[in-house]
PDB file of N, CA and C in Angstrom:
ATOM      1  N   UNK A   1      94.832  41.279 -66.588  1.00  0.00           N
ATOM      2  CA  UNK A   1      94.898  42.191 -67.715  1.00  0.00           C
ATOM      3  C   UNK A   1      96.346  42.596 -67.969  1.00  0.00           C
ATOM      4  N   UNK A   2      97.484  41.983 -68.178  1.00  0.00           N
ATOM      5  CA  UNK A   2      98.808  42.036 -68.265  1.00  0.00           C
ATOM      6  C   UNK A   2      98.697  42.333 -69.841  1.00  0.00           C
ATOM      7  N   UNK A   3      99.917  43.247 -69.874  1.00  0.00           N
ATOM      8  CA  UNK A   3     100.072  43.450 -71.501  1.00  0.00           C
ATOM      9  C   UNK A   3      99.184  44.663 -71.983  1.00  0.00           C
ATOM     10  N   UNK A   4      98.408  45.613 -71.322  1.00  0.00           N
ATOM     11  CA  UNK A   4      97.639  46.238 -71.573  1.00  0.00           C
ATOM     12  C   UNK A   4      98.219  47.377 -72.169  1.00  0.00           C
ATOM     13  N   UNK A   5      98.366  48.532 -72.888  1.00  0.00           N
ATOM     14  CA  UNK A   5      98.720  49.542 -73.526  1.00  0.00           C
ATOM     15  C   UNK A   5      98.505  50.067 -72.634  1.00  0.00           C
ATOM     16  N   UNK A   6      99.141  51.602 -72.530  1.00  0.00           N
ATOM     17  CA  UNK A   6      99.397  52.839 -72.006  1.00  0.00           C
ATOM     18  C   UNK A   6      98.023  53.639 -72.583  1.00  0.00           C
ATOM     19  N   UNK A   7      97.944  54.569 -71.870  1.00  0.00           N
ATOM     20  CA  UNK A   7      96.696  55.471 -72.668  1.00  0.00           C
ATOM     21  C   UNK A   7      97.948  56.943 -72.616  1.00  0.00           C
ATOM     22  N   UNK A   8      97.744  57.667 -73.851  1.00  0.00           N
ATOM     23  CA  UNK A   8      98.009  58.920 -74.375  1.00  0.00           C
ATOM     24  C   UNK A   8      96.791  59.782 -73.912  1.00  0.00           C
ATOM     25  N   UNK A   9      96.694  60.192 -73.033  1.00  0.00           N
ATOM     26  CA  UNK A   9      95.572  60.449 -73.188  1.00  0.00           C
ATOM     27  C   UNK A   9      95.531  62.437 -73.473  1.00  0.00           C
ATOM     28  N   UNK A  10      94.893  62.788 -74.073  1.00  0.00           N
ATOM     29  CA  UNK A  10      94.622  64.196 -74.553  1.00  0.00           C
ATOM     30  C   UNK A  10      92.924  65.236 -73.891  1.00  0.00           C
ATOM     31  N   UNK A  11      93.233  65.864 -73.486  1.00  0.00           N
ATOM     32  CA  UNK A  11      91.247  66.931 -72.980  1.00  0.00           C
ATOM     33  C   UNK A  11      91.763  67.738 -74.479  1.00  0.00           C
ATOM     34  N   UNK A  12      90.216  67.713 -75.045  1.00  0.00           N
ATOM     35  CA  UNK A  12      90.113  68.871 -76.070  1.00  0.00           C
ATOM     36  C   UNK A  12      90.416  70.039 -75.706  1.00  0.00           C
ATOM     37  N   UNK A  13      90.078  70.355 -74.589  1.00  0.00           N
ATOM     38  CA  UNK A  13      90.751  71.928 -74.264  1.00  0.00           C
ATOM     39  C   UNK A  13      91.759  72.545 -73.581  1.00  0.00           C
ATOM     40  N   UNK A  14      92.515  71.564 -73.850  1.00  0.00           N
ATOM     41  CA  UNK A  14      93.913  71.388 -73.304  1.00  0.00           C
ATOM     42  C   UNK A  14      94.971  71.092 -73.864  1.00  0.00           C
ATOM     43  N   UNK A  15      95.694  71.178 -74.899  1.00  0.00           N
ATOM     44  CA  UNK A  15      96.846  70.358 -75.516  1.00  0.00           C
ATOM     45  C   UNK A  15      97.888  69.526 -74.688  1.00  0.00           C
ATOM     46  N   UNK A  16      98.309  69.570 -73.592  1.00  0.00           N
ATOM     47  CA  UNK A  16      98.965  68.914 -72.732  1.00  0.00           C
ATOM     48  C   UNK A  16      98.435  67.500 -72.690  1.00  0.00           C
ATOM     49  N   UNK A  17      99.249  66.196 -72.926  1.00  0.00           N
ATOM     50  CA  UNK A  17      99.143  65.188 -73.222  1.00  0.00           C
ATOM     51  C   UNK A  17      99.683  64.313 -71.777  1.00  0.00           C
ATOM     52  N   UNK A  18      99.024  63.296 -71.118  1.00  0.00           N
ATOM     53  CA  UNK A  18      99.334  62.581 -69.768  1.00  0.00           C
ATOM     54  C   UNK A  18      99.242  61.355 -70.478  1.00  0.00           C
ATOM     55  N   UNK A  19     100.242  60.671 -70.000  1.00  0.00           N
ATOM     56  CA  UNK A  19     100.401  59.106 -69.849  1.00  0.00           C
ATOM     57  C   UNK A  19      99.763  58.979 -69.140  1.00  0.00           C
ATOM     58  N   UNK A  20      98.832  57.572 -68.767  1.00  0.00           N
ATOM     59  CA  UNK A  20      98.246  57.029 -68.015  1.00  0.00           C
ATOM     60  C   UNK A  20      98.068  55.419 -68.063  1.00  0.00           C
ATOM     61  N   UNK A  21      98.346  54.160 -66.955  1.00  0.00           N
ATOM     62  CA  UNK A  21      98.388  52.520 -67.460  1.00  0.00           C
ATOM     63  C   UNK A  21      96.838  52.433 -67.414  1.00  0.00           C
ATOM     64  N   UNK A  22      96.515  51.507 -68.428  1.00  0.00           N
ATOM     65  CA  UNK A  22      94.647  51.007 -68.591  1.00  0.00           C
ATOM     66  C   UNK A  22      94.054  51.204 -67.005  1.00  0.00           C
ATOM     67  N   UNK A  23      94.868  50.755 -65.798  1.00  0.00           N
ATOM     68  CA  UNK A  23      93.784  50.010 -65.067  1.00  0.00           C
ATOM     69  C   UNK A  23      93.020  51.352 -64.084  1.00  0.00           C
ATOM     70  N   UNK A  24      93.972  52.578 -64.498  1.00  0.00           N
ATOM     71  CA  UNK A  24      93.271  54.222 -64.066  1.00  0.00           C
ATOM     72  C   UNK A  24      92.086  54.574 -64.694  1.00  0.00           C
ATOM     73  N   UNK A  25      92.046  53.942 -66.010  1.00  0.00           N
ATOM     74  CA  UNK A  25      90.913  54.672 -67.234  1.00  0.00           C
ATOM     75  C   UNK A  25      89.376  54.674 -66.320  1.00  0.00           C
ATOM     76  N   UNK A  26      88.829  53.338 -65.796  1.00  0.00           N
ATOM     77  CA  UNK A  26      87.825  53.487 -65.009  1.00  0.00           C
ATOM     78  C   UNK A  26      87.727  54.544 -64.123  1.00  0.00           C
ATOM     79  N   UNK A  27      88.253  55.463 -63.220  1.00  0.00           N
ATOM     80  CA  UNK A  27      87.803  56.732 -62.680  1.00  0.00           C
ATOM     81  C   UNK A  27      88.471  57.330 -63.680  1.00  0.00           C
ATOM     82  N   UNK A  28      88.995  57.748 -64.104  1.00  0.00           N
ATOM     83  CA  UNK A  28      89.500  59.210 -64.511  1.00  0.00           C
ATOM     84  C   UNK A  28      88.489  58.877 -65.990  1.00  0.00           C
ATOM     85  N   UNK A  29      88.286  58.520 -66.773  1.00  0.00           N
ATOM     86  CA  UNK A  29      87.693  58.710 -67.832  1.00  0.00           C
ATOM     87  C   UNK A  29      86.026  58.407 -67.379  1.00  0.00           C
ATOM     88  N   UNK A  30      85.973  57.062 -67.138  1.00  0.00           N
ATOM     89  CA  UNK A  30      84.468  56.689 -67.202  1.00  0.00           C
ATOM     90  C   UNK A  30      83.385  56.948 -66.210  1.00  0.00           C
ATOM     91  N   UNK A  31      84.125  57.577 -64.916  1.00  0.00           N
ATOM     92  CA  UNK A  31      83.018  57.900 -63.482  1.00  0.00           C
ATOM     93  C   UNK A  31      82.813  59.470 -63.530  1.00  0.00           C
ATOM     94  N   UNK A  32      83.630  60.133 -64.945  1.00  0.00           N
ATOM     95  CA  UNK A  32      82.937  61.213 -64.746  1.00  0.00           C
ATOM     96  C   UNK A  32      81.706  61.605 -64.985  1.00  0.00           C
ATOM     97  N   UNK A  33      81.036  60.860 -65.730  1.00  0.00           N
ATOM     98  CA  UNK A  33      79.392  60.951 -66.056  1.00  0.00           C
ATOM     99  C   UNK A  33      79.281  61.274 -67.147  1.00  0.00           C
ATOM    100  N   UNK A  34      78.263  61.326 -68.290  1.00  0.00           N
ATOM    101  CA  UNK A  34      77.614  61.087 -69.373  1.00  0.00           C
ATOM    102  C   UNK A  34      78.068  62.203 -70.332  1.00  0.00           C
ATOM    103  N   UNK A  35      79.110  63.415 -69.639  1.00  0.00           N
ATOM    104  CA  UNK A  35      79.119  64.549 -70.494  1.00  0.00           C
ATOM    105  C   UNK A  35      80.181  64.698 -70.985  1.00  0.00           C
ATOM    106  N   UNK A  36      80.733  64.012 -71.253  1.00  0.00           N
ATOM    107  CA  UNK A  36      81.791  63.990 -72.026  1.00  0.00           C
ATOM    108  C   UNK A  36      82.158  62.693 -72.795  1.00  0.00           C
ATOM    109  N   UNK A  37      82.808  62.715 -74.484  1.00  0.00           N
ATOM    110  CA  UNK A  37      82.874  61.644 -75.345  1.00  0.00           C
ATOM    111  C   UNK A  37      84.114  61.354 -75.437  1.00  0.00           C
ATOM    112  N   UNK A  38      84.362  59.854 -75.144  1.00  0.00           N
ATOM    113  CA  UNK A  38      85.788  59.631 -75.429  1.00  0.00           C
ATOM    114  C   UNK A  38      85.777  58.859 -76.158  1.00  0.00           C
ATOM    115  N   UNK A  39      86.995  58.828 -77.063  1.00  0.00           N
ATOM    116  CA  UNK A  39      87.509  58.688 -78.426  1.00  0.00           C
ATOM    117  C   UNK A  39      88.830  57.893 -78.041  1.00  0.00           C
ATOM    118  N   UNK A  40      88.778  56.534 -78.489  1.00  0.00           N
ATOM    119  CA  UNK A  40      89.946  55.546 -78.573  1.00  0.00           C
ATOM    120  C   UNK A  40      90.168  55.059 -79.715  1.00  0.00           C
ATOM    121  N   UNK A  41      91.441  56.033 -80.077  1.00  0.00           N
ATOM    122  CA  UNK A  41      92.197  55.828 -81.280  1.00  0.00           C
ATOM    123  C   UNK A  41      90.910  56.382 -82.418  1.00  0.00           C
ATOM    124  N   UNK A  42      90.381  57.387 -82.038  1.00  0.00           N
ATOM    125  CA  UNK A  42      89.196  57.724 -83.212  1.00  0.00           C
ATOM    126  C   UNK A  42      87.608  56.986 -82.887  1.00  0.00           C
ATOM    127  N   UNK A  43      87.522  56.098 -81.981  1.00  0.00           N
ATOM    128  CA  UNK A  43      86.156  55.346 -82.139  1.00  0.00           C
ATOM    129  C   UNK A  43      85.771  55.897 -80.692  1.00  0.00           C
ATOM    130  N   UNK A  44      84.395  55.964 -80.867  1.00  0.00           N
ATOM    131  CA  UNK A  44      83.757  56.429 -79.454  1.00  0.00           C
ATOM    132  C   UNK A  44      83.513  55.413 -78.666  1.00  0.00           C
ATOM    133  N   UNK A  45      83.970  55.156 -77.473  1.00  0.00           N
ATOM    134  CA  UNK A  45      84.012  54.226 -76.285  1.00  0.00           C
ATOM    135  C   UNK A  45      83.093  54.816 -75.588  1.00  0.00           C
ATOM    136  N   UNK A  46      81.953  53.647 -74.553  1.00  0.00           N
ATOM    137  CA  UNK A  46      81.121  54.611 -73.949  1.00  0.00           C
ATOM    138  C   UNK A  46      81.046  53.587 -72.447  1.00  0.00           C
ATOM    139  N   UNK A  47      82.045  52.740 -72.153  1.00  0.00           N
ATOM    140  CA  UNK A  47      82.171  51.766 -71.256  1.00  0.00           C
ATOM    141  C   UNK A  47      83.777  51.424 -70.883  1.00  0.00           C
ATOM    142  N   UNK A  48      84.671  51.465 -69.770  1.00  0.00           N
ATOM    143  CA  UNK A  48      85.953  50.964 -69.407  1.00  0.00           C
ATOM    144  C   UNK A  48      85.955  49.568 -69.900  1.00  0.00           C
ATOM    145  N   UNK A  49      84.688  48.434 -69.886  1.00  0.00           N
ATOM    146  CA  UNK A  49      84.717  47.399 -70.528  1.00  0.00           C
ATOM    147  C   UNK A  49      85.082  47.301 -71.500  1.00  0.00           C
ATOM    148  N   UNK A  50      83.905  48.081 -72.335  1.00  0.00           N
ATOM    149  CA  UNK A  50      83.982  48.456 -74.107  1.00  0.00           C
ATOM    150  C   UNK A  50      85.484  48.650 -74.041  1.00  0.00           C
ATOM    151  N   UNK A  51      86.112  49.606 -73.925  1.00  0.00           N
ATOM    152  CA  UNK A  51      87.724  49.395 -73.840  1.00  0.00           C
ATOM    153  C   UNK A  51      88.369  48.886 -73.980  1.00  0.00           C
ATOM    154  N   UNK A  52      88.402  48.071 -72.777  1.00  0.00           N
ATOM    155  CA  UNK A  52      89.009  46.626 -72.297  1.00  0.00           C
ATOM    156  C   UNK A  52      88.984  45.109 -73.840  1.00  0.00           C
ATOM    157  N   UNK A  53      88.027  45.229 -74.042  1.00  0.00           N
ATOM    158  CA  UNK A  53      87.261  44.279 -74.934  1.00  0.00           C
ATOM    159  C   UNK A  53      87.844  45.112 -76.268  1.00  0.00           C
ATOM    160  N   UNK A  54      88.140  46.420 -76.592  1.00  0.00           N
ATOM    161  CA  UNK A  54      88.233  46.882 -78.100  1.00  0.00           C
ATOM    162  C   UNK A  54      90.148  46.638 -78.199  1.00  0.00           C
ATOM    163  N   UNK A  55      90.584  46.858 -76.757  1.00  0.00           N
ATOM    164  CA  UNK A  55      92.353  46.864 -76.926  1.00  0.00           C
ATOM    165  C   UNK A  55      92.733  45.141 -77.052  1.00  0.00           C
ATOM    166  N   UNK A  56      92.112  44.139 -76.838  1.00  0.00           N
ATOM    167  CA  UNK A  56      92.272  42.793 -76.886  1.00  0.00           C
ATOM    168  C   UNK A  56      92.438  42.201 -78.313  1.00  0.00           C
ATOM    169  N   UNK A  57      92.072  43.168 -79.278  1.00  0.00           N
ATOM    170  CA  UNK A  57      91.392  42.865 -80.888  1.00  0.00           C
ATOM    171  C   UNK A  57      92.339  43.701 -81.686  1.00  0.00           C
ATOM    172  N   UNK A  58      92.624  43.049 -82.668  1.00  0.00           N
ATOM    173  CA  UNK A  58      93.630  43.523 -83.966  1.00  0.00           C
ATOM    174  C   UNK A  58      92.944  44.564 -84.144  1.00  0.00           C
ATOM    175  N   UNK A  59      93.518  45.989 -84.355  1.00  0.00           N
ATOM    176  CA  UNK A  59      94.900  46.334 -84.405  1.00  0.00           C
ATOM    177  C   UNK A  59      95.541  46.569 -83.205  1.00  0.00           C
ATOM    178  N   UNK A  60      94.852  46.670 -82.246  1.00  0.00           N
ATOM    179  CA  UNK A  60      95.248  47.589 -81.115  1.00  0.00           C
ATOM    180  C   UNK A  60      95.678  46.662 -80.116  1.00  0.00           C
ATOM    181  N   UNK A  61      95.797  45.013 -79.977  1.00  0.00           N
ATOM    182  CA  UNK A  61      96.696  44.318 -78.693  1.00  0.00           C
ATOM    183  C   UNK A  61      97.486  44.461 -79.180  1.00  0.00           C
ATOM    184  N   UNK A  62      98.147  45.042 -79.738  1.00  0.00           N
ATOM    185  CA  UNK A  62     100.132  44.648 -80.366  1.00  0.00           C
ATOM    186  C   UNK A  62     101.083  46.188 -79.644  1.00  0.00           C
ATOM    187  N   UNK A  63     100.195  47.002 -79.961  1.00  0.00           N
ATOM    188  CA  UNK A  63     100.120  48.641 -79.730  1.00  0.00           C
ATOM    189  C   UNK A  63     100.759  48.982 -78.348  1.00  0.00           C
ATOM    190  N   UNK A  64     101.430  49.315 -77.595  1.00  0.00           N
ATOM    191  CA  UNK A  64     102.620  50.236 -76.648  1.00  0.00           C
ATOM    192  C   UNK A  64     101.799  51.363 -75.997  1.00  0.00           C
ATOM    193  N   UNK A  65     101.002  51.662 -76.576  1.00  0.00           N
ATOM    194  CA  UNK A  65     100.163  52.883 -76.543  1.00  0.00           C
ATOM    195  C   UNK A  65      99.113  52.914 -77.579  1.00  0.00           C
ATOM    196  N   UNK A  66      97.830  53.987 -76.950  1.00  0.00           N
ATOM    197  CA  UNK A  66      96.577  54.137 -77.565  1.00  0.00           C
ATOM    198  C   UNK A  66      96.359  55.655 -77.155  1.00  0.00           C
ATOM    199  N   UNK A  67      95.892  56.440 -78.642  1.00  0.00           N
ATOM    200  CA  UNK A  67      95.416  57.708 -78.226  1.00  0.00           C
ATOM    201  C   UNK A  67      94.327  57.661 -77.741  1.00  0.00           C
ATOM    202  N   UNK A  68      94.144  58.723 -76.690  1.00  0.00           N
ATOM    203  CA  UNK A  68      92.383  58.820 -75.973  1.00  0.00           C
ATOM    204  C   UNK A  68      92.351  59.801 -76.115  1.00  0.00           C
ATOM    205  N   UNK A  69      90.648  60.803 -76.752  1.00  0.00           N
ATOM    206  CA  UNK A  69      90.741  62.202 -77.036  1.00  0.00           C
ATOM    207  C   UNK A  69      89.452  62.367 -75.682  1.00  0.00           C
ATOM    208  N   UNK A  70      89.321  62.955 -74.856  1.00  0.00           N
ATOM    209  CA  UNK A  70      88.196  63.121 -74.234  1.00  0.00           C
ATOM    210  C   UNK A  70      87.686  64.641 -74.850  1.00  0.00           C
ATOM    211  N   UNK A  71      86.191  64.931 -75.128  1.00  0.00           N
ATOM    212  CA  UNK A  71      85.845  65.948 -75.396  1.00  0.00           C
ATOM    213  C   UNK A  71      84.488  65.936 -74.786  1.00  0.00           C
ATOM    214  N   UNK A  72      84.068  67.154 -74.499  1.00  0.00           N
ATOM    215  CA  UNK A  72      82.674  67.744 -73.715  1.00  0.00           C
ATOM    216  C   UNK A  72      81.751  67.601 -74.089  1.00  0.00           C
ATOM    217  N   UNK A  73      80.787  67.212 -74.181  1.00  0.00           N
ATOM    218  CA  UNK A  73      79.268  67.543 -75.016  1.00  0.00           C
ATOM    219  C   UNK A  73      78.678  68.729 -74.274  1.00  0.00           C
ATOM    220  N   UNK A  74      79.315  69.565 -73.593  1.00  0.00           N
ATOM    221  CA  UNK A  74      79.069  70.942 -73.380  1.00  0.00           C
ATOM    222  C   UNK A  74      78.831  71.878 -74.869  1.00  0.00           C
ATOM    223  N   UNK A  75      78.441  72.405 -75.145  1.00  0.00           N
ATOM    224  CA  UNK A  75      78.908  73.739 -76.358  1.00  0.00           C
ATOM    225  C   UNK A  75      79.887  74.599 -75.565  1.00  0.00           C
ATOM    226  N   UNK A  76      81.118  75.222 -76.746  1.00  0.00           N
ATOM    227  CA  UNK A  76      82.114  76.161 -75.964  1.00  0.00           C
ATOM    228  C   UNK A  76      80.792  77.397 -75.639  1.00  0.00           C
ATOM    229  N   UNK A  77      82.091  77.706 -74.942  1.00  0.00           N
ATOM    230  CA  UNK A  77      81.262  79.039 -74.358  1.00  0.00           C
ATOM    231  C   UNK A  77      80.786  79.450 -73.284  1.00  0.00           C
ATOM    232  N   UNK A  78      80.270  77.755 -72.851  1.00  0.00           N
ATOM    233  CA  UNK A  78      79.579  77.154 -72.170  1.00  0.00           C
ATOM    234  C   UNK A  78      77.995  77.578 -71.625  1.00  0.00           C
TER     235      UNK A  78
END
């Protein structure tokens, strides 16, 4: 998987923004479990595969970087 983009990655309830290289995204994004939606570059990813397979495809193999928004399917408040 050489050539892979950087992830930007962003928590909705957090503004503080972390770099992170693709091959972290599998634990830190996808082993946290079902409650939370992440958003690559705007589209909902629901697999590190799915990922893998969406950054390989115009527009996004050319790309240096990719925004990731993770958000809760909690309600605030909680």
């Amino acid at each position: 998987m050489a050539n892979l983009p950087k992830l930007r990655i962003k928590r909705a309830w957090n503004p503080t923004e972390e770099v992170r290289e693709m091959a972290q995204a599998r634990q830190l994004l996808f082993e946290r479990g079902p409650d939370m939606v992440i958003l690559v570059e705007g589209q909902h990813v629901r697999s590190y595969e799915e990922m893998v397979e969406m950054v390989k495809e115009a527009p996004y193999k050319d790309k240096d970087s990719l925004e990731v928004v993770i958000t809760p399917l909690w309600p605030a408040g909680g």
